[in-house]
PDB file of N, CA and C in Angstrom:
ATOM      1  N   UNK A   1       0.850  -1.181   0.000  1.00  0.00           N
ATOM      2  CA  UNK A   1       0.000   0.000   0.000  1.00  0.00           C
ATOM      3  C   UNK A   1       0.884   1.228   0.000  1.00  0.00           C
ATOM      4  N   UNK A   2       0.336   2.315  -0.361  1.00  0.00           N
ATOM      5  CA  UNK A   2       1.209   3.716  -0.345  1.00  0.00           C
ATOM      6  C   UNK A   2       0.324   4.426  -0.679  1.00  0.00           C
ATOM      7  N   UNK A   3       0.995   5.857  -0.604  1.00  0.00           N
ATOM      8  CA  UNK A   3       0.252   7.408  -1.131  1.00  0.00           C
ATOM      9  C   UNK A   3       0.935   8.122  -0.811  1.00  0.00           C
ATOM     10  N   UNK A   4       0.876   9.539  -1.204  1.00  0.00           N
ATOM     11  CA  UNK A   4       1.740  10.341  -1.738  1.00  0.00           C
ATOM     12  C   UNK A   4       0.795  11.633  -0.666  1.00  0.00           C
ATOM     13  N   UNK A   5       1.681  12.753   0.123  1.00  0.00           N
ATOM     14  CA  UNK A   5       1.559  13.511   0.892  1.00  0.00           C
ATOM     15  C   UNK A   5       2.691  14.802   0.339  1.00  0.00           C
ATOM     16  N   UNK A   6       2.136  15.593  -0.013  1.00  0.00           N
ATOM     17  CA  UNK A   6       3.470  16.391  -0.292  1.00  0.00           C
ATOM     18  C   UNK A   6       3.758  15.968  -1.350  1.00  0.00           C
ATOM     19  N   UNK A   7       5.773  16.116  -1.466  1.00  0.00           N
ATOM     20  CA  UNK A   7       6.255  15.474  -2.072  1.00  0.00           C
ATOM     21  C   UNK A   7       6.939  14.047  -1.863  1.00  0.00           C
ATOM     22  N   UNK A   8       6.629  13.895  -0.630  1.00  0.00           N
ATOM     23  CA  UNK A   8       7.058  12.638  -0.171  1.00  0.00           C
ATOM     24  C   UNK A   8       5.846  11.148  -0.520  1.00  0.00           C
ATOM     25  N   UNK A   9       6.677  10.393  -1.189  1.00  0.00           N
ATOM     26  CA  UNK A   9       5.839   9.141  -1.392  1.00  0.00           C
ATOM     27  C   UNK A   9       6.247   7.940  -0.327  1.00  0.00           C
ATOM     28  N   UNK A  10       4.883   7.473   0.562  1.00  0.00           N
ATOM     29  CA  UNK A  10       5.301   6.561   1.914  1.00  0.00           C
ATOM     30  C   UNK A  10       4.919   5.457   1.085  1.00  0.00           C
ATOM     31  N   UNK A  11       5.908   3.918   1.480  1.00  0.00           N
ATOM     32  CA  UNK A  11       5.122   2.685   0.922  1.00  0.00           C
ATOM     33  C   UNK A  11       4.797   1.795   2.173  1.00  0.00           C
ATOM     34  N   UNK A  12       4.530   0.612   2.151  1.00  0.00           N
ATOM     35  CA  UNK A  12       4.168  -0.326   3.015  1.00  0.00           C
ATOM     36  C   UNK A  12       3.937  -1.787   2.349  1.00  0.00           C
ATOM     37  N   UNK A  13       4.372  -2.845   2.878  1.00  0.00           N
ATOM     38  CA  UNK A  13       3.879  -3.963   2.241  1.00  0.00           C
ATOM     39  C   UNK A  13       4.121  -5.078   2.835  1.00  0.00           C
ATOM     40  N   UNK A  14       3.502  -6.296   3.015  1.00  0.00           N
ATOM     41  CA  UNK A  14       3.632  -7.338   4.181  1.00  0.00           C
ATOM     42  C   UNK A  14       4.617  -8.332   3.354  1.00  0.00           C
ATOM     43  N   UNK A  15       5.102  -9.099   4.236  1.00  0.00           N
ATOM     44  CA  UNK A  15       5.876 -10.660   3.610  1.00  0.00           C
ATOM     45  C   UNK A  15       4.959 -11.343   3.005  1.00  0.00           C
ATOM     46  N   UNK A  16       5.855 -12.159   1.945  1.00  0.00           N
ATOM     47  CA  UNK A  16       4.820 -13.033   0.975  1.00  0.00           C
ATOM     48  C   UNK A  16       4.717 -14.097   1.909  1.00  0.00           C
ATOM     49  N   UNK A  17       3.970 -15.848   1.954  1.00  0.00           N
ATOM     50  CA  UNK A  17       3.688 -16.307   2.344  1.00  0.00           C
ATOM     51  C   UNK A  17       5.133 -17.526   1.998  1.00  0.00           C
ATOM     52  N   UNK A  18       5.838 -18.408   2.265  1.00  0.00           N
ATOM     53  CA  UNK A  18       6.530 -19.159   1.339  1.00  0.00           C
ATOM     54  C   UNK A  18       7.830 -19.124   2.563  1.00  0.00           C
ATOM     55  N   UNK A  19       9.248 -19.098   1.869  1.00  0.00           N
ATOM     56  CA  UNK A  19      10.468 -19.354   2.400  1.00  0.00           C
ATOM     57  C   UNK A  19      11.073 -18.447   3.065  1.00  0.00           C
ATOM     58  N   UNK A  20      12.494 -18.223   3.639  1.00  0.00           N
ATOM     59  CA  UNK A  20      12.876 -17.572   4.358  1.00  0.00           C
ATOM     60  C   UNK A  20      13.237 -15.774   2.669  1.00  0.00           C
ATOM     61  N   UNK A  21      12.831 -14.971   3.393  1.00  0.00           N
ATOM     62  CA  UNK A  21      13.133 -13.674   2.557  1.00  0.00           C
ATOM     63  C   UNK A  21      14.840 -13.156   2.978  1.00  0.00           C
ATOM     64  N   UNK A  22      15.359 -12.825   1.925  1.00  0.00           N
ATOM     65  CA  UNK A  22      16.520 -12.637   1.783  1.00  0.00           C
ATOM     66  C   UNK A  22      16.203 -10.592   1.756  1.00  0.00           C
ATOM     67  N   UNK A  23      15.611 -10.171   0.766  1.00  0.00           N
ATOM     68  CA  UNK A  23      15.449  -8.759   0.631  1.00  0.00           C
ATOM     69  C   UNK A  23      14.282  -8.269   0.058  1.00  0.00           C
ATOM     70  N   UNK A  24      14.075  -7.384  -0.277  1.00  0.00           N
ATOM     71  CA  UNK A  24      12.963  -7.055  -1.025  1.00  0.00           C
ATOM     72  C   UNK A  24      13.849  -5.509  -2.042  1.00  0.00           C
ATOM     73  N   UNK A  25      13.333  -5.801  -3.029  1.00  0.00           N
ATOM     74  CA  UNK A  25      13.481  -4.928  -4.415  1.00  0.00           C
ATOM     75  C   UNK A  25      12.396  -3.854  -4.918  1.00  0.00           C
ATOM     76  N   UNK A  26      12.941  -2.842  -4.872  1.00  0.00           N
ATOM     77  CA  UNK A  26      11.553  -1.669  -5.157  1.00  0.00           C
ATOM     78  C   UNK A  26      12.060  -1.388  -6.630  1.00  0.00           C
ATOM     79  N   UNK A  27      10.809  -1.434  -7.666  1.00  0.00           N
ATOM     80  CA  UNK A  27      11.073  -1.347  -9.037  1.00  0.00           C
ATOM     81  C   UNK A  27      10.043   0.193  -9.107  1.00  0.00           C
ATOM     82  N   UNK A  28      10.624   1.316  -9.245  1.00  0.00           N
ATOM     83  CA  UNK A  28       9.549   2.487 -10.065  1.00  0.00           C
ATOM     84  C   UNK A  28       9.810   2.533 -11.527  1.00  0.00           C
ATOM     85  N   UNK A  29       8.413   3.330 -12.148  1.00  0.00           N
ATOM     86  CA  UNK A  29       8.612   3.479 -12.956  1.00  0.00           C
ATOM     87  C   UNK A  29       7.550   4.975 -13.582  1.00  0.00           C
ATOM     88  N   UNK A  30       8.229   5.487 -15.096  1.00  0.00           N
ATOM     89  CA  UNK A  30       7.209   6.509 -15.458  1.00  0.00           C
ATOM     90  C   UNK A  30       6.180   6.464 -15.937  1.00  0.00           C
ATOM     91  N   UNK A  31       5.615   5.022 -16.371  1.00  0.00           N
ATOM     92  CA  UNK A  31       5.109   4.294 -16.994  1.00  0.00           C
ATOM     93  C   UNK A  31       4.516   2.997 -16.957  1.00  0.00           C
ATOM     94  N   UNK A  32       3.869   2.314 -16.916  1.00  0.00           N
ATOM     95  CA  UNK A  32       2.788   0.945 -16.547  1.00  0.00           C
ATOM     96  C   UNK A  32       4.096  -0.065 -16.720  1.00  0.00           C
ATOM     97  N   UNK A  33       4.410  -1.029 -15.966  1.00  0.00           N
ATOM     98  CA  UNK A  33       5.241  -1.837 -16.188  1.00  0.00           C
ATOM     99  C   UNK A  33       7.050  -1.512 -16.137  1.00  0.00           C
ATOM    100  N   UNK A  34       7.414  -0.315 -16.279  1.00  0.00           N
ATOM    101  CA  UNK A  34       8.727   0.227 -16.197  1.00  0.00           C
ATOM    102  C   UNK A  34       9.218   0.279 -14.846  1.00  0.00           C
ATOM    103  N   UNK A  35      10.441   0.212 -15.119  1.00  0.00           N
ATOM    104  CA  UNK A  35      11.228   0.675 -13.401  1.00  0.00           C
ATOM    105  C   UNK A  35      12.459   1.320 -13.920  1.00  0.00           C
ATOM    106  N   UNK A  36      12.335   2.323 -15.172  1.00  0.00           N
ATOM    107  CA  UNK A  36      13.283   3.065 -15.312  1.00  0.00           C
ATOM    108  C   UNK A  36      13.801   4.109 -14.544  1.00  0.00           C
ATOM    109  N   UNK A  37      12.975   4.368 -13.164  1.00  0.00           N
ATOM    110  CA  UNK A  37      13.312   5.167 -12.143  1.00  0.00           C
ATOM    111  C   UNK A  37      13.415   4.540 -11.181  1.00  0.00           C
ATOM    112  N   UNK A  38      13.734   3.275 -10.616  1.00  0.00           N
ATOM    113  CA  UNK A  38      13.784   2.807  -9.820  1.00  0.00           C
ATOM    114  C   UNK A  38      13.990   1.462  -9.485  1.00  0.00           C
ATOM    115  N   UNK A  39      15.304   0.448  -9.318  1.00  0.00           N
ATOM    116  CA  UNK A  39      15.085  -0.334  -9.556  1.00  0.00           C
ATOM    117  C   UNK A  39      16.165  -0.744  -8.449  1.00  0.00           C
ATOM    118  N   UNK A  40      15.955  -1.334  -7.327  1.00  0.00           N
ATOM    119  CA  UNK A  40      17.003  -1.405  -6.737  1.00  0.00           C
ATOM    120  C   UNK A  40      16.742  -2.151  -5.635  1.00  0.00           C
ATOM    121  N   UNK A  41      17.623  -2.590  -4.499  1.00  0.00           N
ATOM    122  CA  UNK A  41      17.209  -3.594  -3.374  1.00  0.00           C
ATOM    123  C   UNK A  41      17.290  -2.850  -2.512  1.00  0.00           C
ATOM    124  N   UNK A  42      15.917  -2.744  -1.546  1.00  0.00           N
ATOM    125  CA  UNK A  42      16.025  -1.869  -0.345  1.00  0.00           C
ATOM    126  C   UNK A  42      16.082  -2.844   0.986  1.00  0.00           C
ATOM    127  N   UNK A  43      16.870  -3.908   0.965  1.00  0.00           N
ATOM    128  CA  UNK A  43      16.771  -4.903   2.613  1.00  0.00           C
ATOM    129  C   UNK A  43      15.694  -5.610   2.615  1.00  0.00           C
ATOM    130  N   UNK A  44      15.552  -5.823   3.807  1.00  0.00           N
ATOM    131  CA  UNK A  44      14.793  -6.398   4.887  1.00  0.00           C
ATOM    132  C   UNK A  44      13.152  -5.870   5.091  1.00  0.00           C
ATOM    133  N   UNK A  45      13.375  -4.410   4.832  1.00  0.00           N
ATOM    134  CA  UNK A  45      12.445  -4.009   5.326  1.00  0.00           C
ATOM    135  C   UNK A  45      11.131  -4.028   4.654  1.00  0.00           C
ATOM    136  N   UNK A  46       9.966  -3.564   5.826  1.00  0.00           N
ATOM    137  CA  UNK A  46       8.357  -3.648   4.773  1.00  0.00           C
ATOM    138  C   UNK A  46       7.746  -2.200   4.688  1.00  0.00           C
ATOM    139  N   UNK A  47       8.669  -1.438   4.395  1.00  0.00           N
ATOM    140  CA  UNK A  47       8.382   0.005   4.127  1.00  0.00           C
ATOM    141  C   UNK A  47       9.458   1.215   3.757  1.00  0.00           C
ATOM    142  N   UNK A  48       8.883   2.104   3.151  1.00  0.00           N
ATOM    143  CA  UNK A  48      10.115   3.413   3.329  1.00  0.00           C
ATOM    144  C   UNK A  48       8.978   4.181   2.873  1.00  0.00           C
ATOM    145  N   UNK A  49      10.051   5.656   2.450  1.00  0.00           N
ATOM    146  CA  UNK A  49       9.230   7.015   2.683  1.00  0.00           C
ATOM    147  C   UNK A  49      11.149   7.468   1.628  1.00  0.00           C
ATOM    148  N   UNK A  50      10.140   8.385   0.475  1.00  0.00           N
ATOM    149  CA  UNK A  50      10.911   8.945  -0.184  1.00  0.00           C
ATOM    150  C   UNK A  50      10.524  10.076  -0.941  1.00  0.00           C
ATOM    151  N   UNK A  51      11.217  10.912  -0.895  1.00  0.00           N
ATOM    152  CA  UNK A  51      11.142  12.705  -1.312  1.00  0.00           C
ATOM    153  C   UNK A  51      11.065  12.450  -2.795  1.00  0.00           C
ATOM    154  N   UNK A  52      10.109  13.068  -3.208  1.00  0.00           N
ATOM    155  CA  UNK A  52      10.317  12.513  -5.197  1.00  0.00           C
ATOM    156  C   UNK A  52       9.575  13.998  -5.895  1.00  0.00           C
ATOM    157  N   UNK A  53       9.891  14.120  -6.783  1.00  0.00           N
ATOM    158  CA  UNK A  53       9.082  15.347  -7.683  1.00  0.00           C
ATOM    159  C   UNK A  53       7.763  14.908  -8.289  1.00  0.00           C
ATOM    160  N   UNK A  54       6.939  15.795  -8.859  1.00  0.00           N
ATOM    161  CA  UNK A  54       6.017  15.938  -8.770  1.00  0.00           C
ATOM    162  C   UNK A  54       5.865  14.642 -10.266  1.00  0.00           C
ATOM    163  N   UNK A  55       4.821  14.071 -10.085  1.00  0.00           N
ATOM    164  CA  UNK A  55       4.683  13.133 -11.732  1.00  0.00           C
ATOM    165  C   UNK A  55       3.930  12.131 -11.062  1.00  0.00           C
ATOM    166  N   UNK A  56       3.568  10.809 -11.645  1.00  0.00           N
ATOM    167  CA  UNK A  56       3.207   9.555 -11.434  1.00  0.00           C
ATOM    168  C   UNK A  56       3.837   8.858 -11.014  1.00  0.00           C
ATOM    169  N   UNK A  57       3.750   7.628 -10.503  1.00  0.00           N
ATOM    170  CA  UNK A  57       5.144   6.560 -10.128  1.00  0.00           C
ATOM    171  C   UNK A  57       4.135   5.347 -10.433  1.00  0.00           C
ATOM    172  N   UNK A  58       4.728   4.397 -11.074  1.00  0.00           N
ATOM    173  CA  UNK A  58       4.454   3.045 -10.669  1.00  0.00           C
ATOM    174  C   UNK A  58       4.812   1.861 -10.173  1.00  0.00           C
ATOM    175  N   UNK A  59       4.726   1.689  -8.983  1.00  0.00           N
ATOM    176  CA  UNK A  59       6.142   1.074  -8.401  1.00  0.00           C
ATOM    177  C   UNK A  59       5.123  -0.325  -8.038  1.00  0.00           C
ATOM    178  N   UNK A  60       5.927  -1.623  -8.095  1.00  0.00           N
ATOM    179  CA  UNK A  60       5.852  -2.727  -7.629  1.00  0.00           C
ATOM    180  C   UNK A  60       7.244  -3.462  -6.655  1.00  0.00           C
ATOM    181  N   UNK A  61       7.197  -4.281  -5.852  1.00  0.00           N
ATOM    182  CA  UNK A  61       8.270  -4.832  -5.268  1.00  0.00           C
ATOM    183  C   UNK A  61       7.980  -6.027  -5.666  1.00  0.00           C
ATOM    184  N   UNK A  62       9.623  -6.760  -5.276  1.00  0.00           N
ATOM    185  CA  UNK A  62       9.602  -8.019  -5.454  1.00  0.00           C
ATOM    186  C   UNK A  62      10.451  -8.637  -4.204  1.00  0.00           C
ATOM    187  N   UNK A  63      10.304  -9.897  -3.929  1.00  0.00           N
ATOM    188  CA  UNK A  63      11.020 -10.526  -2.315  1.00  0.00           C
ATOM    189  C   UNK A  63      11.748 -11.263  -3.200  1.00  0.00           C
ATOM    190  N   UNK A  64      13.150 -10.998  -2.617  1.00  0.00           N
ATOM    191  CA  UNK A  64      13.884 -12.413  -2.813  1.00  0.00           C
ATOM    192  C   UNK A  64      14.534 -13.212  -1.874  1.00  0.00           C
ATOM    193  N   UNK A  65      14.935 -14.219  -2.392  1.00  0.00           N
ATOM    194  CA  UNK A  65      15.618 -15.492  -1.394  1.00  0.00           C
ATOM    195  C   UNK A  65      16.238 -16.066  -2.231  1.00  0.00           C
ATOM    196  N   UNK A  66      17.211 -16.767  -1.832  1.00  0.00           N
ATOM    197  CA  UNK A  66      18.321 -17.502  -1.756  1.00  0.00           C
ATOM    198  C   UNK A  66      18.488 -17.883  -3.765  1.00  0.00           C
ATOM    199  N   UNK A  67      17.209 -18.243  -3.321  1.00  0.00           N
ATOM    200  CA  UNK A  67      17.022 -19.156  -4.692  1.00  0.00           C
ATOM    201  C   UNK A  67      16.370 -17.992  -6.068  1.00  0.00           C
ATOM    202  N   UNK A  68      16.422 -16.915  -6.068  1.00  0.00           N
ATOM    203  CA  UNK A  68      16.374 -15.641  -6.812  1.00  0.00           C
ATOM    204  C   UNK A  68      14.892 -15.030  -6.505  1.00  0.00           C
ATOM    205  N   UNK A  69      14.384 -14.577  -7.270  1.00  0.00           N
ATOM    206  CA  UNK A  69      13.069 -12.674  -7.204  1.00  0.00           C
ATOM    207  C   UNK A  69      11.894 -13.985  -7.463  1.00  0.00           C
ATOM    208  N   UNK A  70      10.678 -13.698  -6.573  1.00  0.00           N
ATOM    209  CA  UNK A  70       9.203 -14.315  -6.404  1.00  0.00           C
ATOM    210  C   UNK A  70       8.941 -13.607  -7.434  1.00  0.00           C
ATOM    211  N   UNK A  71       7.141 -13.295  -7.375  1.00  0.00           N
ATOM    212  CA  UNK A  71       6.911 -12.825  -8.044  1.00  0.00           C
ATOM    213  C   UNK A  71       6.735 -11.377  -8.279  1.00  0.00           C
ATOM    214  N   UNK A  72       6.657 -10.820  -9.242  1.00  0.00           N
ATOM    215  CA  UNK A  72       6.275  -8.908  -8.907  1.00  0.00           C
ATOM    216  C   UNK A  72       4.535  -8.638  -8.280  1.00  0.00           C
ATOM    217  N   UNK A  73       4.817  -8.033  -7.305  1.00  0.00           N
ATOM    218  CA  UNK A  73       3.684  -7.700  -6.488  1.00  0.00           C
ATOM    219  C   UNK A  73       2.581  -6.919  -7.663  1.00  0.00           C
ATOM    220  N   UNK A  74       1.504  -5.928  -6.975  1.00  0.00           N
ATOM    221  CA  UNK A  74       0.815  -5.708  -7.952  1.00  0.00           C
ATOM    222  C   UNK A  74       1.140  -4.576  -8.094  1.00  0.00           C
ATOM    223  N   UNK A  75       0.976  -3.650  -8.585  1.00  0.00           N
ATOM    224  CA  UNK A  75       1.468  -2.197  -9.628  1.00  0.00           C
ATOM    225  C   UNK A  75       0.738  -1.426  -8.614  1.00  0.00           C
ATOM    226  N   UNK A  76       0.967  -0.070  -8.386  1.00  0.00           N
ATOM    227  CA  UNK A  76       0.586   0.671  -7.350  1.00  0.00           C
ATOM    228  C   UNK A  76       0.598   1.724  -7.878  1.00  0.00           C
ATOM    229  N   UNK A  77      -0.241   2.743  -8.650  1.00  0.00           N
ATOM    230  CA  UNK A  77      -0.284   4.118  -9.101  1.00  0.00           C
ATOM    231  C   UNK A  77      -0.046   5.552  -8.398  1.00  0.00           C
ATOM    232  N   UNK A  78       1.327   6.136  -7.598  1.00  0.00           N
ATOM    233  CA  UNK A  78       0.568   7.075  -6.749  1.00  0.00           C
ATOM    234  C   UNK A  78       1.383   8.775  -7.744  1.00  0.00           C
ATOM    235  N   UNK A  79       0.390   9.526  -7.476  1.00  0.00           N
ATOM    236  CA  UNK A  79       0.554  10.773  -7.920  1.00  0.00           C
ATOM    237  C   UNK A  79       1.072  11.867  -7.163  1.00  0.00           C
ATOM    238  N   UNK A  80       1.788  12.294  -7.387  1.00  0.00           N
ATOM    239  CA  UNK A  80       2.319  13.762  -6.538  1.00  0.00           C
ATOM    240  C   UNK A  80       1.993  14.952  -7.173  1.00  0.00           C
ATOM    241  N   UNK A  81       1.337  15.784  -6.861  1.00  0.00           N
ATOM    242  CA  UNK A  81       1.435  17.208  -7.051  1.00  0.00           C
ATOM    243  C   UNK A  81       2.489  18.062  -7.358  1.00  0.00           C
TER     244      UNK A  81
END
């Protein structure tokens, strides 16, 4: 889950159900399916909060483990002013 306050975009998202999680990967993008703005491993964790300019984002995560990336979560549209 997420939304956009300001210019700051907050996310949130629970563990998948399955094996031990190694990290989780935040993919943005400018565009439905892209992560040309964003594509990178943020840990452990099941959230962050990031300062971004004004536009669309479409960001999905993905969990990984040992054995490589589950699946991509579902697409999340949030807008900034």
């Amino acid at each position: 889950s997420g939304g956009a306050s300001g210019g700051t975009i907050s996310l949130s998202w629970t563990t998948p159900a399955g094996g031990p999680i190694a990290g989780y990967t935040l993919q943005a993008g400018s565009s439905s399916g892209a992560s040309n703005l964003y594509n990178a491993a943020v840990g452990l964790t099941n959230g962050l909060s990031a300062g971004v300019g004004p536009g669309t984002y479409y960001i999905r995560v993905l969990a990984t483990a040992a054995c490589g990336a589950g699946a991509v979560s579902n697409q999340l549209a949030v807008t900034v002013p």
